[in-house]
Protein backbone atom coordinates (compact mmCIF):
# COMPACT_ATOMS: atom_id res chain seq x y z
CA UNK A 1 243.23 -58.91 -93.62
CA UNK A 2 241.48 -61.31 -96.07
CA UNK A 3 238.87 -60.62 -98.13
CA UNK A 4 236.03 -63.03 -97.59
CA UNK A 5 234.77 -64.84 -100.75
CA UNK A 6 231.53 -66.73 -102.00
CA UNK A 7 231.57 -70.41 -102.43
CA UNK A 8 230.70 -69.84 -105.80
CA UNK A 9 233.89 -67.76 -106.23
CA UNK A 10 235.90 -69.84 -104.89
CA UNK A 11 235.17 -72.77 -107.61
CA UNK A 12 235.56 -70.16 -110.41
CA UNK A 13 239.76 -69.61 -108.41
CA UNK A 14 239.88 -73.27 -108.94
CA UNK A 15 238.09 -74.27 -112.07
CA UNK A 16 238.47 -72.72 -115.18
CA UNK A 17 235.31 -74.32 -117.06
CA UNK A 18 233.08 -72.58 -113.83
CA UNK A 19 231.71 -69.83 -116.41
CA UNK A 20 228.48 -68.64 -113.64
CA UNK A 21 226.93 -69.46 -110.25
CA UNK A 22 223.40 -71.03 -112.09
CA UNK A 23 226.01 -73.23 -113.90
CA UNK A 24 227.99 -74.54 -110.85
CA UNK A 25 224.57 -74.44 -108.55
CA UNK A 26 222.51 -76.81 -111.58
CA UNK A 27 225.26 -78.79 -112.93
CA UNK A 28 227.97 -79.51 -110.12
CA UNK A 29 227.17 -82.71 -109.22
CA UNK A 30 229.83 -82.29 -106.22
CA UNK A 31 227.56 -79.05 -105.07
CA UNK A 32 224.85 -80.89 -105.16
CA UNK A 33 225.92 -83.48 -103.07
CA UNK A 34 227.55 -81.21 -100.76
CA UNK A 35 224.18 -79.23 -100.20
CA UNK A 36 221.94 -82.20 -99.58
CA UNK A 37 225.41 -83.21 -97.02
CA UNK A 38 224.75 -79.78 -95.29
CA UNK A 39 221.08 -80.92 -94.88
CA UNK A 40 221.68 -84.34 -93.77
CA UNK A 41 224.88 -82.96 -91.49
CA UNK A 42 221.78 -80.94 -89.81
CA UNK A 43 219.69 -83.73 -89.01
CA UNK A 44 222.05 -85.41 -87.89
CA UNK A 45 223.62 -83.16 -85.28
CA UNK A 46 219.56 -82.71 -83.90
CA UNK A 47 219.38 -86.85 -83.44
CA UNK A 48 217.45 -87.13 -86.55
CA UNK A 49 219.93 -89.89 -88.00
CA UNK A 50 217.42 -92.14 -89.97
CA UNK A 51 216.59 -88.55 -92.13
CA UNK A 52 219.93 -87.66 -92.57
CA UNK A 53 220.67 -91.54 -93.65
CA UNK A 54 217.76 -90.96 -96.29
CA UNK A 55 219.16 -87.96 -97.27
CA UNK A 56 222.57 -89.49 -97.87
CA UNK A 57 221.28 -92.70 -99.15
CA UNK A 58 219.49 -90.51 -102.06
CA UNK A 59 222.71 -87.86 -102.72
CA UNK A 60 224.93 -91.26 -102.98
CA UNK A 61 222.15 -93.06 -105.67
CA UNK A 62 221.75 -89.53 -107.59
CA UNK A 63 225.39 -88.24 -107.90
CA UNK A 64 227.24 -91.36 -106.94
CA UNK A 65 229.16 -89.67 -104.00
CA UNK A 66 228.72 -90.61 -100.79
CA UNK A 67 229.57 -87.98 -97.82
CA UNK A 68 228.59 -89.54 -94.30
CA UNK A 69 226.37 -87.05 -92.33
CA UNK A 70 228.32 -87.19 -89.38
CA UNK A 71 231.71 -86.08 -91.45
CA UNK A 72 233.00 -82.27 -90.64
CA UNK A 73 233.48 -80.59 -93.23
CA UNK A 74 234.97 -76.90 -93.48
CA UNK A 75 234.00 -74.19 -96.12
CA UNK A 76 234.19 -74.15 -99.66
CA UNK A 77 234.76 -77.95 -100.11
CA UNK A 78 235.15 -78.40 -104.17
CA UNK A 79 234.43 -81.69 -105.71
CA UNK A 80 235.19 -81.73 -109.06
CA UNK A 81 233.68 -84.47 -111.44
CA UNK A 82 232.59 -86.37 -107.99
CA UNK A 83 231.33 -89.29 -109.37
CA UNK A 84 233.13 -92.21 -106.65
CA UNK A 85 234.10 -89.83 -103.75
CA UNK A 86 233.23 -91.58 -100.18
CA UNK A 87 234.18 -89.20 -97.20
CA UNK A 88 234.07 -91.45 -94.29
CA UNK A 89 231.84 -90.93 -90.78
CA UNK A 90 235.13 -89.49 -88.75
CA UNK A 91 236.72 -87.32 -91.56
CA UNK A 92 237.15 -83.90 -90.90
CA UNK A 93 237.88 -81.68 -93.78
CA UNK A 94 239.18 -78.25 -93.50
CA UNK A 95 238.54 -75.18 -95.65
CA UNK A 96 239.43 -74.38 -99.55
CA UNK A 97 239.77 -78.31 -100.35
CA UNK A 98 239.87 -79.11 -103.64
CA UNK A 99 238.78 -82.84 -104.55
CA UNK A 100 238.55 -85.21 -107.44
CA UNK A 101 236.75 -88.17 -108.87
CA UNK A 102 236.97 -90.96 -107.33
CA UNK A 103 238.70 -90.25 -103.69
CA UNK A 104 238.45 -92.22 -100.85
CA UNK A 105 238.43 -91.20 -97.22
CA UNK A 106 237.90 -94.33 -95.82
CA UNK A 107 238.91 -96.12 -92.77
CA UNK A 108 241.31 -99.30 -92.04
CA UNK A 109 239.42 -102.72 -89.92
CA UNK A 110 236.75 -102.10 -87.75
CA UNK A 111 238.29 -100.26 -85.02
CA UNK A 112 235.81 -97.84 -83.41
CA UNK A 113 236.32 -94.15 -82.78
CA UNK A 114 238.43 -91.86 -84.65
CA UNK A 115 239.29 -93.92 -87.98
CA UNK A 116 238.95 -91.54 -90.97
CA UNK A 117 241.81 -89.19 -91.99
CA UNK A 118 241.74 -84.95 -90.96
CA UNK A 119 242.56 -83.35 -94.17
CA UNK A 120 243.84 -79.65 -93.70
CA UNK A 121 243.11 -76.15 -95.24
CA UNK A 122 244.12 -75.66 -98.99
CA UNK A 123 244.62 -79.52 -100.15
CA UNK A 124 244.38 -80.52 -103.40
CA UNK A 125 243.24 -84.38 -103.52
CA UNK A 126 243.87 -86.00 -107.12
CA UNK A 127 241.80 -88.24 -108.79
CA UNK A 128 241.25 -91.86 -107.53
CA UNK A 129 243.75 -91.21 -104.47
CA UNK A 130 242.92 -93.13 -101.27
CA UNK A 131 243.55 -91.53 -97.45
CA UNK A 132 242.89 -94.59 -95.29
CA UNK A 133 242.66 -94.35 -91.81
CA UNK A 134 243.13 -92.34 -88.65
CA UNK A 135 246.02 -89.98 -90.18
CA UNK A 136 246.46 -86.19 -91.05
CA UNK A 137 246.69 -84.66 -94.01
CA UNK A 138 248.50 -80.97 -93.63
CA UNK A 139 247.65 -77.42 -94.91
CA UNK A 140 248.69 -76.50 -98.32
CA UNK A 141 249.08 -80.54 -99.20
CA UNK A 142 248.85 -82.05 -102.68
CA UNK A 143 248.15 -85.69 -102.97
CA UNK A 144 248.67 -86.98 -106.53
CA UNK A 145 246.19 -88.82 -108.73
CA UNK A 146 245.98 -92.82 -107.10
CA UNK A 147 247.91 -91.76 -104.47
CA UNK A 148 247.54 -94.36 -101.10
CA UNK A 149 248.33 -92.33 -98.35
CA UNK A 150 248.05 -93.96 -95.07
CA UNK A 151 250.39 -92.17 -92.84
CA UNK A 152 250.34 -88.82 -91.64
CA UNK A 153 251.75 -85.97 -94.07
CA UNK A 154 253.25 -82.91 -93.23
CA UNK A 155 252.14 -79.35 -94.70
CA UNK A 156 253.19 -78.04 -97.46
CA UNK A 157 254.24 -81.70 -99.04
CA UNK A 158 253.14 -83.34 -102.79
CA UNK A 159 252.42 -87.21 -102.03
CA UNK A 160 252.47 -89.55 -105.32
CA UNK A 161 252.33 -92.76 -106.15
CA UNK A 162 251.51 -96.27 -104.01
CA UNK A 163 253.63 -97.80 -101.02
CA UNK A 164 252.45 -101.68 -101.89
CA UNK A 165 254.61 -104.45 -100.45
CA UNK A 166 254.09 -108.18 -99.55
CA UNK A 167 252.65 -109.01 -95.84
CA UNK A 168 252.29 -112.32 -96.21
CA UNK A 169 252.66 -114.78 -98.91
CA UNK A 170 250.61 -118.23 -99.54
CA UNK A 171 252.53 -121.23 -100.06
CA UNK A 172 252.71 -122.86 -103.23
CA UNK A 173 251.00 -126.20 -102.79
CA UNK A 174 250.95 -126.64 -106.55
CA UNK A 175 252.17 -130.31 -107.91
């Protein structure tokens, strides 16, 4: 059976400058964020969406990361050095997740519904890496620093690097 931890424990497993709960609760710019999320989550769920937009509006001009209230989002959720994060509307995060500056979880067009990725339990997500899209992300997953991911991964799998190719190109009408 597993031993239940604190939040704050958790971030001391994962980061070794965490040297005490006042320093992670005053300083963490990702904690922050992801308390006044909890907040604005609430409101949200209880039809109070123009709070909970307030709420988010002031979390993304104060800490720079931006977590949509209507997002699900597991336990012990680490961002580390948030500054750029945007978690999309239809992401759903699951527990122990571990993320880094500047990630995206972000959608693709203008579809409606489901269009954010489901990350799983026990990701790491680099720095600057982009999950775009309706796709899932498995347990015990590592996505590299700017890392595109926008297919589904399996568990257990390291992702790196960027799948860019050519869709279309413009002719060259040049004289």
């Amino acid at each position: 059976m597993k031993k239940k931890i604190s939040y704050f424990k958790s971030i001391k497993l994962r980061d070794p400058a965490a040297r005490n709960n006042l320093q992670i609760l005053f300083t963490y710019s990702g904690v922050k964020a992801l308390i006044n999320y909890r907040i604005a989550h609430w409101f949200w769920k209880h039809h109070m969406k123009c709070i909970a937009d307030l709420i988010t509006y002031h979390t993304r001009k104060k800490y720079s990361i931006e977590i949509h209230p209507a997002a699900k989002i597991g336990k012990h959720l680490f961002i580390d050095h948030g500054a750029g994060v945007v978690i999309g509307e239809t992401a759903i995060i699951g527990d122990n997740v571990t993320m880094y500056h500047g990630v995206t979880l972000g959608g693709r067009g203008t579809s409606h519904g489901k269009r954010h990725p489901t990350v799983g339990n026990n990701v790491m997500i680099g720095a600057g890496a982009q999950l775009l899209g309706n796709i899932t992300i498995g347990d015990n997953t590592r996505i590299g620093s700017n890392a595109t991911v926008l297919e589904d991964v399996p568990a257990g799998q390291t992702v790196i690097g960027y799948k860019g190719k050519v869709l279309y190109r413009e002719p060259d009408y040049s004289i």
